[in-house]
Protein backbone atom coordinates (compact mmCIF):
# COMPACT_ATOMS: atom_id res chain seq x y z
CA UNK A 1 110.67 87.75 81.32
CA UNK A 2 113.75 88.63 79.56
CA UNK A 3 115.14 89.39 82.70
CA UNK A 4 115.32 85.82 83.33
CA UNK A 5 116.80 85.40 80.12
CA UNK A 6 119.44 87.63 80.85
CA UNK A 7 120.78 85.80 84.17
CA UNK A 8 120.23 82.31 82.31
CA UNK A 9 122.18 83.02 78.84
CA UNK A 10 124.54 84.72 80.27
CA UNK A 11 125.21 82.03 83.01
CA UNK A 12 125.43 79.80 80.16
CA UNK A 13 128.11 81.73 78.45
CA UNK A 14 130.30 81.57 81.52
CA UNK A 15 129.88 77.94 82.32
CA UNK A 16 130.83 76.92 78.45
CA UNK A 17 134.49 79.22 78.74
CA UNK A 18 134.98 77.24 81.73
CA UNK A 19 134.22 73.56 80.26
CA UNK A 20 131.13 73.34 82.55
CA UNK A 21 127.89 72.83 81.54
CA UNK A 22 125.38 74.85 82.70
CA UNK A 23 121.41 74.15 83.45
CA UNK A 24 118.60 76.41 84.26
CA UNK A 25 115.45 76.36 86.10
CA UNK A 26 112.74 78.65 86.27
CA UNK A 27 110.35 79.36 89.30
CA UNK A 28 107.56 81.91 89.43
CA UNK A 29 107.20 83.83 92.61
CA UNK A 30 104.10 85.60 93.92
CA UNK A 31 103.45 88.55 96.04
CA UNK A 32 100.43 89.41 97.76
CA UNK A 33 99.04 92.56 96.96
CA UNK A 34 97.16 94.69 100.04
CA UNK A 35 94.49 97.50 100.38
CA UNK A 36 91.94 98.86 97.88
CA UNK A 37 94.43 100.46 95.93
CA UNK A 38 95.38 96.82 94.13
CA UNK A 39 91.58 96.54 93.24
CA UNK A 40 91.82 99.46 90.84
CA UNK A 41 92.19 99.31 87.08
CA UNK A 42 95.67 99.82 85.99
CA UNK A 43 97.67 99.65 82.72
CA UNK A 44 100.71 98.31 84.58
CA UNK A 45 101.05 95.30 82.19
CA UNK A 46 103.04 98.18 79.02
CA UNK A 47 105.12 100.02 82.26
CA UNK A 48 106.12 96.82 83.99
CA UNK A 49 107.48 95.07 80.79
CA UNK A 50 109.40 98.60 79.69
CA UNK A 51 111.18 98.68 83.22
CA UNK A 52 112.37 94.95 82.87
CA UNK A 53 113.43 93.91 79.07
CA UNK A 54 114.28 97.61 77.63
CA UNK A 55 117.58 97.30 79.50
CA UNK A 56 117.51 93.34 78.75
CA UNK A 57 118.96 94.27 75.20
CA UNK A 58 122.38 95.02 76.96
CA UNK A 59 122.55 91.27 77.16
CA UNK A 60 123.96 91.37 73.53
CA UNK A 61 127.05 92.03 72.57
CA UNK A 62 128.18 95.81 72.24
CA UNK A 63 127.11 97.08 68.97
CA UNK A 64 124.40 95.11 68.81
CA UNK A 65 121.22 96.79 70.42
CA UNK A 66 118.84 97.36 68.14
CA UNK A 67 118.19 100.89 67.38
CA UNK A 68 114.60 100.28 66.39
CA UNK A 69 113.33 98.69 68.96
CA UNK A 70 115.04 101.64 71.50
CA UNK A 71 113.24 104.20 69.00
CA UNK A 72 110.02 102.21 69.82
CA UNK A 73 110.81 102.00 73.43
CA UNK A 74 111.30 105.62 73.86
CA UNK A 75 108.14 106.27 71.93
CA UNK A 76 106.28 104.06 74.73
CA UNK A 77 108.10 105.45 77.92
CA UNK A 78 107.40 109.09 76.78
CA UNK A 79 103.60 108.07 76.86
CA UNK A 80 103.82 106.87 80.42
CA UNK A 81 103.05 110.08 81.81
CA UNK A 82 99.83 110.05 81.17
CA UNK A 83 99.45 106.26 82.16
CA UNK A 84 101.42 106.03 85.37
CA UNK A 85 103.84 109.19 86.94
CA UNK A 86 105.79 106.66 88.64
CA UNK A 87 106.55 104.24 86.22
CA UNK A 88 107.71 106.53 83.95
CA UNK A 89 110.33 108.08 86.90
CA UNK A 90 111.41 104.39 87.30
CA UNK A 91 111.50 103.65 84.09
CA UNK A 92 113.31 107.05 83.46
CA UNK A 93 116.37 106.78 85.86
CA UNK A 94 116.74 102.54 85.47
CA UNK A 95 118.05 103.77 81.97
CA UNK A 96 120.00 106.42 82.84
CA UNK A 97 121.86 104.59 85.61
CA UNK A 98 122.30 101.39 82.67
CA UNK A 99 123.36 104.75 80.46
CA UNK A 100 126.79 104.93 82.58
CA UNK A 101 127.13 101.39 83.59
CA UNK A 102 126.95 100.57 79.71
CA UNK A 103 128.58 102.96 78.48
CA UNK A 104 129.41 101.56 75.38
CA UNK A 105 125.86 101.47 74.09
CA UNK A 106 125.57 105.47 74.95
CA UNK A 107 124.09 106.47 71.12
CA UNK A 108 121.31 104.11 71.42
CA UNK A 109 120.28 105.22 74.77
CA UNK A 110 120.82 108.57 73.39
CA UNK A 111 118.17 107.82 71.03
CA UNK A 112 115.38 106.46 73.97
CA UNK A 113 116.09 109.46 76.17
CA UNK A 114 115.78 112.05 73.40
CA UNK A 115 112.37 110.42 72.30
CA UNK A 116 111.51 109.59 75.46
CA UNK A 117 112.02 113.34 77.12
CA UNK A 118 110.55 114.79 73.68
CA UNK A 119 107.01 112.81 74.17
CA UNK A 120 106.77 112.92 77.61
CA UNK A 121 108.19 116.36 79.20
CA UNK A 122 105.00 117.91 77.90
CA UNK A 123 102.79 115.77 79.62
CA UNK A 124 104.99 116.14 82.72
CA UNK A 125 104.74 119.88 82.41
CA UNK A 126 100.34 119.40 82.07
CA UNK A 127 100.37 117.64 84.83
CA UNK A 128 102.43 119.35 87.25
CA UNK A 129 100.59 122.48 86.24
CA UNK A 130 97.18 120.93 86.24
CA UNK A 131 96.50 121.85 90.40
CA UNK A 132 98.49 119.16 91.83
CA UNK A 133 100.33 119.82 94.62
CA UNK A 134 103.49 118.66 93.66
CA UNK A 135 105.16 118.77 97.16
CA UNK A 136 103.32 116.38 98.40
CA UNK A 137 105.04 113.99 96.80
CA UNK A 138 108.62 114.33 98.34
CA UNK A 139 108.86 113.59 102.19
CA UNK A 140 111.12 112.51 104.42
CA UNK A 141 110.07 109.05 105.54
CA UNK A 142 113.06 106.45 106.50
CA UNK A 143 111.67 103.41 106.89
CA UNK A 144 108.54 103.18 104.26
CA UNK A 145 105.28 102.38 106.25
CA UNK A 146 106.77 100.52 109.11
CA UNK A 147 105.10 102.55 111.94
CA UNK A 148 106.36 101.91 115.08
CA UNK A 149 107.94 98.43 113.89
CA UNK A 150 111.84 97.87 113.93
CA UNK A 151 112.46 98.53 109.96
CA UNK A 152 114.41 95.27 109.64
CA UNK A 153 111.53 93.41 111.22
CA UNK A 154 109.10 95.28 109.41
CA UNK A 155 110.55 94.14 106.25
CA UNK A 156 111.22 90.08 107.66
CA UNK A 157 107.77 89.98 108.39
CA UNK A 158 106.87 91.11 105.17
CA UNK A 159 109.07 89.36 102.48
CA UNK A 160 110.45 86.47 104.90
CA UNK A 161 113.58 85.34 103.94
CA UNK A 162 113.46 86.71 100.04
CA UNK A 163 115.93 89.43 101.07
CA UNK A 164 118.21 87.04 102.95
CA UNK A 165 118.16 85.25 99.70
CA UNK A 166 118.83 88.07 97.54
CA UNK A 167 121.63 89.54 99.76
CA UNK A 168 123.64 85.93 99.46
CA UNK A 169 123.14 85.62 96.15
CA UNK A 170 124.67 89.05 94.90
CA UNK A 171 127.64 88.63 97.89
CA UNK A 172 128.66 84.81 97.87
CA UNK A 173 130.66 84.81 95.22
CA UNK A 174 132.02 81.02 95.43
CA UNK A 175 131.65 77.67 93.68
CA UNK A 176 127.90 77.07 91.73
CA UNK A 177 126.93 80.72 93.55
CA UNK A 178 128.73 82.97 91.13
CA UNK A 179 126.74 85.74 89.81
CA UNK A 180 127.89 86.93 86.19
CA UNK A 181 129.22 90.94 87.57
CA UNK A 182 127.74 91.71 83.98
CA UNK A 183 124.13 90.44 85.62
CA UNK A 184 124.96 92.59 88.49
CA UNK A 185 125.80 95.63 87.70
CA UNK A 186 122.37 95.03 84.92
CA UNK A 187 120.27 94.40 88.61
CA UNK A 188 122.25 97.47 90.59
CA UNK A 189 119.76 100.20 89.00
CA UNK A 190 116.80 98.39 90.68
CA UNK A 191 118.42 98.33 94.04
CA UNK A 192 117.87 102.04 94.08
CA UNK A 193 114.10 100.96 93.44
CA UNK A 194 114.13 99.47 97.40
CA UNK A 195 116.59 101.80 98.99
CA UNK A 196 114.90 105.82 97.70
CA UNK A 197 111.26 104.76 98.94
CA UNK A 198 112.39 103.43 102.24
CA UNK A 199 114.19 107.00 102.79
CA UNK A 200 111.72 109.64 101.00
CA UNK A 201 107.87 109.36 100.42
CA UNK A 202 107.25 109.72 96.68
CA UNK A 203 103.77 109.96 96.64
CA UNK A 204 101.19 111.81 99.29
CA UNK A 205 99.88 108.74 100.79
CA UNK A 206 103.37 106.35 102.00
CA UNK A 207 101.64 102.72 100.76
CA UNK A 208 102.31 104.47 96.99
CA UNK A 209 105.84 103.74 97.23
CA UNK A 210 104.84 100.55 96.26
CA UNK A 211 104.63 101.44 92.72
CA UNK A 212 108.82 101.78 92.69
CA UNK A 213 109.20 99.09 95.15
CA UNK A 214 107.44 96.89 93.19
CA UNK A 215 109.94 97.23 90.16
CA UNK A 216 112.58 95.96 92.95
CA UNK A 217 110.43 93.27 93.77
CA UNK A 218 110.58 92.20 89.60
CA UNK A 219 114.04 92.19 89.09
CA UNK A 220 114.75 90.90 92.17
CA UNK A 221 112.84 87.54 92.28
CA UNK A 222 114.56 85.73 89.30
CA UNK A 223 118.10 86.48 91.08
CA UNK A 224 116.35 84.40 93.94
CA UNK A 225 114.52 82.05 91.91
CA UNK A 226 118.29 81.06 89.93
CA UNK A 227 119.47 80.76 93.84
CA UNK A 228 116.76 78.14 94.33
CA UNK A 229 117.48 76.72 91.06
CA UNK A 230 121.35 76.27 91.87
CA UNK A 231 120.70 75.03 95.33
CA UNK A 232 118.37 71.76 93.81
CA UNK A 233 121.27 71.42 91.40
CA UNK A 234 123.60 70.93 93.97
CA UNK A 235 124.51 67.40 95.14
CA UNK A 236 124.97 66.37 98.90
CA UNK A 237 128.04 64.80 100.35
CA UNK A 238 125.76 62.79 102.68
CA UNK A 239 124.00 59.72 102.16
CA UNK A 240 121.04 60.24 104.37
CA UNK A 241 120.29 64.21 104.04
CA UNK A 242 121.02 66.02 100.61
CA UNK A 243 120.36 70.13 101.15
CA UNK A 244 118.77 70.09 97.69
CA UNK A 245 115.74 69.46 99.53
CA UNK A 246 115.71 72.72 101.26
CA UNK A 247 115.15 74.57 97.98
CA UNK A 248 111.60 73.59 97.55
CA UNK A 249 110.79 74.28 101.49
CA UNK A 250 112.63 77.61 101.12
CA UNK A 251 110.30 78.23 97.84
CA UNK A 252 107.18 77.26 99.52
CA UNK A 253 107.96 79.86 102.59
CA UNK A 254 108.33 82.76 99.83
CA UNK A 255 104.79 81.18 98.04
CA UNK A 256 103.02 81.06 100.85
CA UNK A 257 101.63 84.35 101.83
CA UNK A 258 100.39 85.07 97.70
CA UNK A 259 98.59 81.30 97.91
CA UNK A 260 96.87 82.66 101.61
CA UNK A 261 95.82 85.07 99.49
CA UNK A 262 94.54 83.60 96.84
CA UNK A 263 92.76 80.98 98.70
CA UNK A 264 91.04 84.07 101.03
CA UNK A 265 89.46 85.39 97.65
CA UNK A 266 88.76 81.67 96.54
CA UNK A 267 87.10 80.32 99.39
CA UNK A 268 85.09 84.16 99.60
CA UNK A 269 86.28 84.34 103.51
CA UNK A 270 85.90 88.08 103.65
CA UNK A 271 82.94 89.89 101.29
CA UNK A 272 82.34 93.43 100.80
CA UNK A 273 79.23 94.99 99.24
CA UNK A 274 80.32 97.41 96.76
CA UNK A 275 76.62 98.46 95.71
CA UNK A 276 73.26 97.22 96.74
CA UNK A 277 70.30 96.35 94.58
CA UNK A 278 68.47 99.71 94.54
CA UNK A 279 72.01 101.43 93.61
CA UNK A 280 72.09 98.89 90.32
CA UNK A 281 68.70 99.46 89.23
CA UNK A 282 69.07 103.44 89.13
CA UNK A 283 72.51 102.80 87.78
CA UNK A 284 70.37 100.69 84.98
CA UNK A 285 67.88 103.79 84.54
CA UNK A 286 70.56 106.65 84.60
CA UNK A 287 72.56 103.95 81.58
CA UNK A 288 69.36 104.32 79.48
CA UNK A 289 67.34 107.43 79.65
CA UNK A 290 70.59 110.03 80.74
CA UNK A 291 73.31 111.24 77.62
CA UNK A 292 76.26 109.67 77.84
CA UNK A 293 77.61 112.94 78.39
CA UNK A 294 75.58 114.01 81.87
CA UNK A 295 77.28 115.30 84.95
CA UNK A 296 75.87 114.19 87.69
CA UNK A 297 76.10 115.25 91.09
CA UNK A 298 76.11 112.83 94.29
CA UNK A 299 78.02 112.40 97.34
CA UNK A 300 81.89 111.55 96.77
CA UNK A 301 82.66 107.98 97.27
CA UNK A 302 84.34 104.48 95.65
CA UNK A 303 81.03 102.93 95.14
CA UNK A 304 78.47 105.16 94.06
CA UNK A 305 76.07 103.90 91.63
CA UNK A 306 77.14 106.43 88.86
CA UNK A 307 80.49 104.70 88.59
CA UNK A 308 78.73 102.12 86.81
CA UNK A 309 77.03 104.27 84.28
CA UNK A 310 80.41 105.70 82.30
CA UNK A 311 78.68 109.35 83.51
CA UNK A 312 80.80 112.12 84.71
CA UNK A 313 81.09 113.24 88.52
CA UNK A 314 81.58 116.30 89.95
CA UNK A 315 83.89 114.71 92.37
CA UNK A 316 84.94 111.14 92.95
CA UNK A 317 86.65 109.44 95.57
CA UNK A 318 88.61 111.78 97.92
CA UNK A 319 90.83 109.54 99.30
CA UNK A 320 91.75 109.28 95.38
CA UNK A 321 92.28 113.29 94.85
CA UNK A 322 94.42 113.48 97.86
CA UNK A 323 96.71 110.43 97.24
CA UNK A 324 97.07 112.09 94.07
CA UNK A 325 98.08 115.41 95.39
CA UNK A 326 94.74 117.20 94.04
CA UNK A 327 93.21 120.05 96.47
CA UNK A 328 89.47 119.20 96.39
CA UNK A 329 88.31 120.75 99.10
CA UNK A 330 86.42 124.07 97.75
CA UNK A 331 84.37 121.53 95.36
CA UNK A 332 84.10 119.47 98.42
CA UNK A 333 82.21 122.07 99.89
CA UNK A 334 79.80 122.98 97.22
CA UNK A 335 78.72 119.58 96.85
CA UNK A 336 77.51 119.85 100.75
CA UNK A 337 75.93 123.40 99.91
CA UNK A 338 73.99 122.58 97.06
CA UNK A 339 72.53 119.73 99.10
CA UNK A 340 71.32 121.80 101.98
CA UNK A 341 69.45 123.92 99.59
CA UNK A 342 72.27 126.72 100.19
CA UNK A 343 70.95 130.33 98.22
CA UNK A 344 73.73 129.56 96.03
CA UNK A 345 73.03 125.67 95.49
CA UNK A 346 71.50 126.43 91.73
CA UNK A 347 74.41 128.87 90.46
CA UNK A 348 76.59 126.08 91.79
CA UNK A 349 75.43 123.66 90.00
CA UNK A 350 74.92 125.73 86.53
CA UNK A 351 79.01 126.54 87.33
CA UNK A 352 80.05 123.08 87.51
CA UNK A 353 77.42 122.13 84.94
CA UNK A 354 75.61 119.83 86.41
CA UNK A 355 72.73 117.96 84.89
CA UNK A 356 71.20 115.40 87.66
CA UNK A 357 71.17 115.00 91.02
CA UNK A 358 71.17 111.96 93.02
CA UNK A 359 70.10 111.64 96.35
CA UNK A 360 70.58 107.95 98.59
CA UNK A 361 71.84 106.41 101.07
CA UNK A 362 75.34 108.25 101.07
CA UNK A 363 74.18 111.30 100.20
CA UNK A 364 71.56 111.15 103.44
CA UNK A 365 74.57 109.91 105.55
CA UNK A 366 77.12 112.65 104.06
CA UNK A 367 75.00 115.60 104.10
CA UNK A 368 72.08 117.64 105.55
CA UNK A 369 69.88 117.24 102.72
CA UNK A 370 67.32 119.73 102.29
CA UNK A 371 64.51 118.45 100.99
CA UNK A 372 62.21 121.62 100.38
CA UNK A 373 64.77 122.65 98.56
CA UNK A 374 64.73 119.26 95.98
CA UNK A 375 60.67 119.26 95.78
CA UNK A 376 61.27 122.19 93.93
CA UNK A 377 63.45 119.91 91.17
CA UNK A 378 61.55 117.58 89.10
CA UNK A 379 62.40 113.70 90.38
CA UNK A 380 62.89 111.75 87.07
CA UNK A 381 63.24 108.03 88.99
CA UNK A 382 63.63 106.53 92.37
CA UNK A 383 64.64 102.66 93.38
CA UNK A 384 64.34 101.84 96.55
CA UNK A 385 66.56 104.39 98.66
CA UNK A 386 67.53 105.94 95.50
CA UNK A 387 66.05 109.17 94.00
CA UNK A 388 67.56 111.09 90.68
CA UNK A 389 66.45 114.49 89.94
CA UNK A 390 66.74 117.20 87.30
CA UNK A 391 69.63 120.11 88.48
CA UNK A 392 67.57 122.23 85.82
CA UNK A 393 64.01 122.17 87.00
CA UNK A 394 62.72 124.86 89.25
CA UNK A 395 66.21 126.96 89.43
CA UNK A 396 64.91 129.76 88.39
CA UNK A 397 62.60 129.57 91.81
């Protein structure tokens, strides 16, 4: 990470004017990542290295950012958008904040934003006009997700002593401890990163603050990983105990709950069925007889069979749509009436254009399935609980 870079170099610079010599270590911290939401497939490789090395050029000397690569930066940030909202707002007010604490590099930033704001305000615009509800984004929420929890406790249980950490090393100020201010006010943008989620809810469901905490989280950890670093550097005044010995303890508390983790998913403690047998082998006929272009209709869910066919839905996972501020709740009912043979179950589906129909076990749990109604349709396969039908068959009936 460049960000590393940035505290290293420039510690380096400092210790040479003084006559010192200056060495660095590097140590990789993990966090644990929770709920469902982590399991998803995300482009967050592009955002997360934008938000940490496009300000990392201010390590240079003033005059010498390089106006290409900020042309090429604000070519990528305007995209983000349409890859991840949030990102883009961290991404989007980190720079301004570096804007006025670097002042002197203001026509190169000048550059990103105008870029930036000139790709991506249009697909801002699309997708705040695009049915979601936009104010359920913004809440009033002290405290992030800590229930009925103390918030400082909440957050010791959480990150153990990495906040401790982080709070001595940008206020002790003395001997081997001595933060470059130029790495500090670099880091000060990110703060805001941990203090506006745990006062305002930027996303409908609270956990989703994660995406901006987790940029804190980034920036933070190599300020507490040079800590650690300095701390083995340091030599004891005692014979029989030397503190240094207390950085690799203090490392192993903050590695602990990512290798619990790790070795949860390793040693396959806890299993979940996403789909059963019978859901892959229809998912296997829909993937060969069915155009790649088919709708097809079946109860909302994460794991319905369909998902692994590259087919379209009528409506996916509704704890998705509402997270994401989308009102699915007339489609929502549709679905149920075109299952229970409603009058208007065939007009439905010729509106939303659907093509095939499966019925299984979560439609049979979800709905009151009428099946008079689906005799009528022509059933094109069934595997084991699983039955697909024509939407076109029979509607005229």
């Amino acid at each position: 990470s460049q960000w590393w870079l940035v505290v290293s170099q420039r510690n380096g610079l400092d210790a040479a004017e003084s006559g010192k010599q200056a060495a660095t270590s590097k140590q990789n911290g993990a966090a644990s990542s929770r709920r469902r939401e982590s399991r998803k497939a995300k482009a967050s490789g592009l955002p997360a290295g934008l938000a940490v090395s496009l300000p990392a050029e201010l390590s240079s000397e003033p005059g010498n950012i390089d106006l290409r690569r900020m042309l090429a930066a604000g070519i990528f940030a305007g995209l983000l958008p349409l890859i991840h909202a949030h990102t883009f707002m961290v991404v989007m007010g980190v720079a301004a904040c570096l804007t006025i604490l670097f002042w002197y590099a203001w026509r190169n930033w000048l550059v990103f934003f105008i870029v930036a704001l000139a790709i991506g305000l249009p697909a801002v615009l699309w997708l705040a006009h695009s049915g979601v509800n936009t104010r359920s984004y913004l809440g009033w929420q002290p405290g992030w997700d800590h229930a009925n929890h103390n918030v400082a406790w909440f957050w010791f249980v959480n990150t153990g002593i990495f906040i401790p950490l982080l709070i001595f090393v940008l206020v002790w100020q003395r001997g081997a401890f001595i933060l470059p201010r130029y790495v500090v006010r670099y880091y000060l943008p990110f703060l805001l990163c941990f203090i506006i989620p745990n006062l305002v809810r930027v996303a409908p469901w609270i956990w989703d603050n994660i995406k901006v905490l987790f940029y804190w989280w980034l920036a933070s950890t190599p300020l507490v990983a040079w800590l650690l670093a300095r701390w083995w550097q340091q030599k004891s005044a005692f014979r029989w105990f030397s503190f240094r010995w207390i950085a690799p303890v203090v490392l192993l508390s903050l590695l602990l709950a990512g290798t619990l983790d790790v070795a949860r998913v390793i040693t396959a403690e806890s299993e979940y069925q996403e789909f059963d047998s019978g859901g892959v082998a229809v998912a296997a006929i829909i993937s060969k007889q069915l155009p790649s272009g088919s709708v097809i209709l079946h109860a909302p869910g994460y794991n319905s069979p369909v998902f692994l066919t590259g087919r379209r839905s009528v409506l996916g996972y509704p704890g998705w749509m509402w997270s994401r501020g989308l009102d699915y709740s007339q489609r929502a009912a549709d679905i149920q009436a075109i299952y229970s043979g409603h009058p208007d179950a065939n007009a439905l589906m010729r509106a939303y254009g659907v093509n095939y129909v499966l019925i299984g076990p979560a439609e049979l749990a979800s709905y009151t399935v009428n099946e008079t109604f689906w005799t009528k349709h022509e059933e094109l396969a069934q595997s084991g609980a699983y039955r697909l039908y024509s939407s076109t068959t029979g509607q005229g009936e």
